[in-house]
Protein backbone atom coordinates (compact mmCIF):
# COMPACT_ATOMS: atom_id res chain seq x y z
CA UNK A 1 1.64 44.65 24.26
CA UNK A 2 3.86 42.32 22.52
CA UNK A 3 1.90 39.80 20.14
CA UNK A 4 2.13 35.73 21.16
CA UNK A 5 4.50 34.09 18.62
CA UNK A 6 2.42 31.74 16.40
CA UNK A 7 2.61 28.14 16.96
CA UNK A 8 4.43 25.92 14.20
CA UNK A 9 0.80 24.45 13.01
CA UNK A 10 -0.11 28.14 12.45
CA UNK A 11 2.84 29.08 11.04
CA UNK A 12 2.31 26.12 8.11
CA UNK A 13 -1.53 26.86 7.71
CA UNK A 14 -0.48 30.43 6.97
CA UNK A 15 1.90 29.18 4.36
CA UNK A 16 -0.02 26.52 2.87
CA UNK A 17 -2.89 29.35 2.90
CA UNK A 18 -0.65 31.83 0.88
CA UNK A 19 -0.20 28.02 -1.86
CA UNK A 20 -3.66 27.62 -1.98
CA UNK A 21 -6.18 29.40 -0.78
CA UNK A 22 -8.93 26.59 -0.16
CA UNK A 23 -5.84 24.31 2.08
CA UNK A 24 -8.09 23.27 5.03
CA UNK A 25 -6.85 23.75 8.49
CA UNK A 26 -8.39 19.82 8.67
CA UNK A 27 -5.53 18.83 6.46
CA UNK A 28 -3.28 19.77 9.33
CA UNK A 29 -5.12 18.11 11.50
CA UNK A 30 -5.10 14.60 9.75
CA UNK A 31 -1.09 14.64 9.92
CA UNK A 32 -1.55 14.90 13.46
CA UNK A 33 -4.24 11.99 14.22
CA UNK A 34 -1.78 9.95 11.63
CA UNK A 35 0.89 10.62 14.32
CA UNK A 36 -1.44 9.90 17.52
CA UNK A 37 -2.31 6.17 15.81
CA UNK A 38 0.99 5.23 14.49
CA UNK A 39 2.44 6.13 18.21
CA UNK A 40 -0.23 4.27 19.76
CA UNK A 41 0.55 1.16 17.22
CA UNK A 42 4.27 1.29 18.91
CA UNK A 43 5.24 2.04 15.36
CA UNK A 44 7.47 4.23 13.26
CA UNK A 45 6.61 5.84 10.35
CA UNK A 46 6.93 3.57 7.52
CA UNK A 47 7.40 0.46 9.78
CA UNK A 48 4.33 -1.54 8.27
CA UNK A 49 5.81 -0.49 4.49
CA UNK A 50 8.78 -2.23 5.41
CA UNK A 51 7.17 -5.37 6.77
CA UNK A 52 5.02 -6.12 4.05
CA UNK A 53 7.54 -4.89 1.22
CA UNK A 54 6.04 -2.08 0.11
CA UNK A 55 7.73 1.32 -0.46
CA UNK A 56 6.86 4.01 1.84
CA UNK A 57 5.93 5.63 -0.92
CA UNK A 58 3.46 4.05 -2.21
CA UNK A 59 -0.33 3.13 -0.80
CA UNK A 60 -1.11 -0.26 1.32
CA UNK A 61 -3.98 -1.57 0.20
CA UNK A 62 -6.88 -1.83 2.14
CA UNK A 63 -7.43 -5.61 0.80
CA UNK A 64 -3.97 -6.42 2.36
CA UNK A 65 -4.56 -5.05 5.03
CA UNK A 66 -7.59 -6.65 5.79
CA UNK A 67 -5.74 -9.77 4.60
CA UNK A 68 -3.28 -9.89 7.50
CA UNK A 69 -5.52 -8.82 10.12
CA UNK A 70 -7.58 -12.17 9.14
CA UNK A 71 -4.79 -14.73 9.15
CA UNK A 72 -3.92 -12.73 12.42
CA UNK A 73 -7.07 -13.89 13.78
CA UNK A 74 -7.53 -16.68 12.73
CA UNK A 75 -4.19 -17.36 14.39
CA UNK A 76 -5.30 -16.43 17.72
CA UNK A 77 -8.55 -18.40 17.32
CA UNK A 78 -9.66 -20.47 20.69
CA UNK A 79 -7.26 -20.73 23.08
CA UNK A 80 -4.02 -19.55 21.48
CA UNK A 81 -2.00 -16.18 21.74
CA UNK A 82 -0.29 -14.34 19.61
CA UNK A 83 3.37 -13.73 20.11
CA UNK A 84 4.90 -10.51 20.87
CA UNK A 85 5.72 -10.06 17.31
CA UNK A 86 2.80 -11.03 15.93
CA UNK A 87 0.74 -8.92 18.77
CA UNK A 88 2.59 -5.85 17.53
CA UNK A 89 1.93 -6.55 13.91
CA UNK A 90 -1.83 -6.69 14.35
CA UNK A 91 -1.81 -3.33 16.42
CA UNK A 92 0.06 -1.67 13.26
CA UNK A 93 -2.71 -3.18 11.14
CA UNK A 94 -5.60 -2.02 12.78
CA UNK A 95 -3.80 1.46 12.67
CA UNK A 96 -3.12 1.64 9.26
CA UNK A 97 -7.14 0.18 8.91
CA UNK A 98 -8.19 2.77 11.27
CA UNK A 99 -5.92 5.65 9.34
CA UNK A 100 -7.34 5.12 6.53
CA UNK A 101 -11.01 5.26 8.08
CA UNK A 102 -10.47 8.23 8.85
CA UNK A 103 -9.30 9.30 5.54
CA UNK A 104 -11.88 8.29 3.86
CA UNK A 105 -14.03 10.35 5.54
CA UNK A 106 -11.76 13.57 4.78
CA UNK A 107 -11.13 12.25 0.62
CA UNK A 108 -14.27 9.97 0.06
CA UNK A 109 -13.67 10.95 -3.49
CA UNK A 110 -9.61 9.96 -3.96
CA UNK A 111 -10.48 6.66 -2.26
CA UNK A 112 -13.28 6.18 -4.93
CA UNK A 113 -11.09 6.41 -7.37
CA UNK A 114 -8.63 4.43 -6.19
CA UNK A 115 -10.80 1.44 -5.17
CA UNK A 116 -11.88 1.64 -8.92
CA UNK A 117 -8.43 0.08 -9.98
CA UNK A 118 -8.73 -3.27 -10.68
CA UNK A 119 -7.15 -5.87 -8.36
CA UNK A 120 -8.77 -9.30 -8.37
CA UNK A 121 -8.43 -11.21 -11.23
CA UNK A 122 -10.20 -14.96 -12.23
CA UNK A 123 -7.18 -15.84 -13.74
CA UNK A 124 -2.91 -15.79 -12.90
CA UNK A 125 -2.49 -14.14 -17.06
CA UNK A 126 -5.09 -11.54 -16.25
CA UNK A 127 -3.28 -10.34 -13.65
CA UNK A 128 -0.10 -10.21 -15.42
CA UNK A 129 -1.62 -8.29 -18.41
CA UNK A 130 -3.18 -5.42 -15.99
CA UNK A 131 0.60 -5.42 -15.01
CA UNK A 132 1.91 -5.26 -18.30
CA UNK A 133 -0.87 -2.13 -19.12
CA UNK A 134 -0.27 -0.60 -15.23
CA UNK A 135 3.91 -0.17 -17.13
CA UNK A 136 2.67 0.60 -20.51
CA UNK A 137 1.29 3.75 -19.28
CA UNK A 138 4.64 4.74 -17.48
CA UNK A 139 6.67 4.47 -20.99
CA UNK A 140 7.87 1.08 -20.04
CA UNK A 141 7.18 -2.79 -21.15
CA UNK A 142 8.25 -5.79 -19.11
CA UNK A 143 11.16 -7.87 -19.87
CA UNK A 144 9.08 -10.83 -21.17
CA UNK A 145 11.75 -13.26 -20.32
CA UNK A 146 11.75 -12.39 -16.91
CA UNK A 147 7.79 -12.79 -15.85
CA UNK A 148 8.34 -16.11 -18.13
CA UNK A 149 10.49 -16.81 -15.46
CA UNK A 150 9.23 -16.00 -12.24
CA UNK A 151 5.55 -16.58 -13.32
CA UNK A 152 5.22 -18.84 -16.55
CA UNK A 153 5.70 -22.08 -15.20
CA UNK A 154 4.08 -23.48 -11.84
CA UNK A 155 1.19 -21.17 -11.03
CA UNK A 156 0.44 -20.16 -7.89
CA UNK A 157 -0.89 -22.36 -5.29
CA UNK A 158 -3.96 -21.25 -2.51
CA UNK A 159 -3.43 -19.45 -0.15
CA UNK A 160 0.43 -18.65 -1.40
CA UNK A 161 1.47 -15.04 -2.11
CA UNK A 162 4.57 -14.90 -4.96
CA UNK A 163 6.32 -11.71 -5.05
CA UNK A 164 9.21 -10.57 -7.68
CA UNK A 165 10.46 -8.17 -9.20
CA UNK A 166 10.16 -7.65 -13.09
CA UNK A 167 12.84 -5.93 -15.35
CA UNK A 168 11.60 -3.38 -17.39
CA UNK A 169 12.29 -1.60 -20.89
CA UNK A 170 11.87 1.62 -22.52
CA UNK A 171 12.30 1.77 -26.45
CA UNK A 172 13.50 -2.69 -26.55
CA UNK A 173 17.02 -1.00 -24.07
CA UNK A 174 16.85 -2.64 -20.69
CA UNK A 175 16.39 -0.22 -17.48
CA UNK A 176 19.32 -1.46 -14.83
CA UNK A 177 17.66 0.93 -12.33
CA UNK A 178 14.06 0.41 -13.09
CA UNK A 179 12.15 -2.73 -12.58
CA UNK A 180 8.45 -3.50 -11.07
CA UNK A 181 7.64 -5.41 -7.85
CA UNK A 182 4.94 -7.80 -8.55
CA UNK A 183 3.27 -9.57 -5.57
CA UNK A 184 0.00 -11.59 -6.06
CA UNK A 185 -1.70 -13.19 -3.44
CA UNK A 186 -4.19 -16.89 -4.33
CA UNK A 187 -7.24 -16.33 -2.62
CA UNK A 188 -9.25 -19.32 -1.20
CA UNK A 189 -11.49 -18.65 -3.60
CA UNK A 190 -9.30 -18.62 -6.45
CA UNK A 191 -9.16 -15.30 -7.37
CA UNK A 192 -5.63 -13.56 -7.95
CA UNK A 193 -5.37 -9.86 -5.75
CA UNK A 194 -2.43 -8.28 -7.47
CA UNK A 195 -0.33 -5.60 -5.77
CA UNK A 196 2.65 -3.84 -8.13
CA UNK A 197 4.34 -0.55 -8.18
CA UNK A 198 7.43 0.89 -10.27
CA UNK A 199 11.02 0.79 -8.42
């Protein structure tokens, strides 16, 4: 009797298996739940990355996340309704909020450790030095000038999120290709929540 063919999920759990021998068939699992609530979001892969500017590659934080679904509601308090658009956006939050739910279940520990990096800040120059140590570490420093620029003058106002993007050097020589997206957010309560990552 001829043997069934295995299915495509077996196929990669054998593989992964052969990798590393403690790769959890749960693992496999996770991808596809991730693909069950980003369908029922109406989403694509990578669609809320692109809407709030952050590569794909790279984590959304669960503080913006929670951020948006807040002025989202707040939006729709009493007796008005959100627009298609903004409908839409909510359902991909509450996804990505409910994804990562899940996630933590599966890698308490990795979300431990990455809810110990700092993000709130009392002050607009604290933020800007965990920035400044966040590109140390990578071999780079920031091209002073530049967050003189974008961030020494004016402040930031409440409830206003300022976003640019930083050029960076290794050794004093500027990095055309390299620079790093800075985005801070002025809480109501006047704390700074600072998102960055390396481009």
């Amino acid at each position: 009797m001829k043997k069934p063919s295995k299915t495509t999920e077996e196929l990669l759990f054998d593989n992964m298996r052969k990798l590393n021998s403690g790769f959890s068939k749960k693992q496999i699992l996770n991808e596809a739940e991730e693909k069950k609530w980003i369908q029922k979001a109406g989403m694509k892969r990578g669609a809320l990355h692109d809407r709030l500017g952050i590569p794909e590659e790279d984590t959304i934080p669960i503080s913006v996340i929670n951020r948006h679904i807040k002025q989202l509601e707040k939006k729709a308090e009493g007796d008005k309704k959100l627009d298609d658009d903004d409908s839409k956006f909510l359902k991909q939050l509450i996804a990505a909020k409910n994804m990562k739910e899940l996630e933590e279940g599966e890698s308490k520990k990795k979300l431990t450790e990455s809810t110990q990096e700092e993000i709130y800040f009392d002050t607009l120059s604290g933020a800007l030095d965990a920035v400044r140590t966040m590109v140390g570490k990578k071999g780079y420093t920031v091209d002073e000038d530049d967050m003189f620029t974008q961030f020494g003058t004016g402040g930031i106002s409440y409830g206003v999120t300022k976003r640019a993007n930083i050029g960076l050097l290794r050794d004093g020589i500027p990095q055309n290709r390299r620079n790093v997206t800075i985005v801070i957010y002025r809480m109501d309560s006047g704390k700074y929540e600072l998102t960055a990552y390396i481009n």
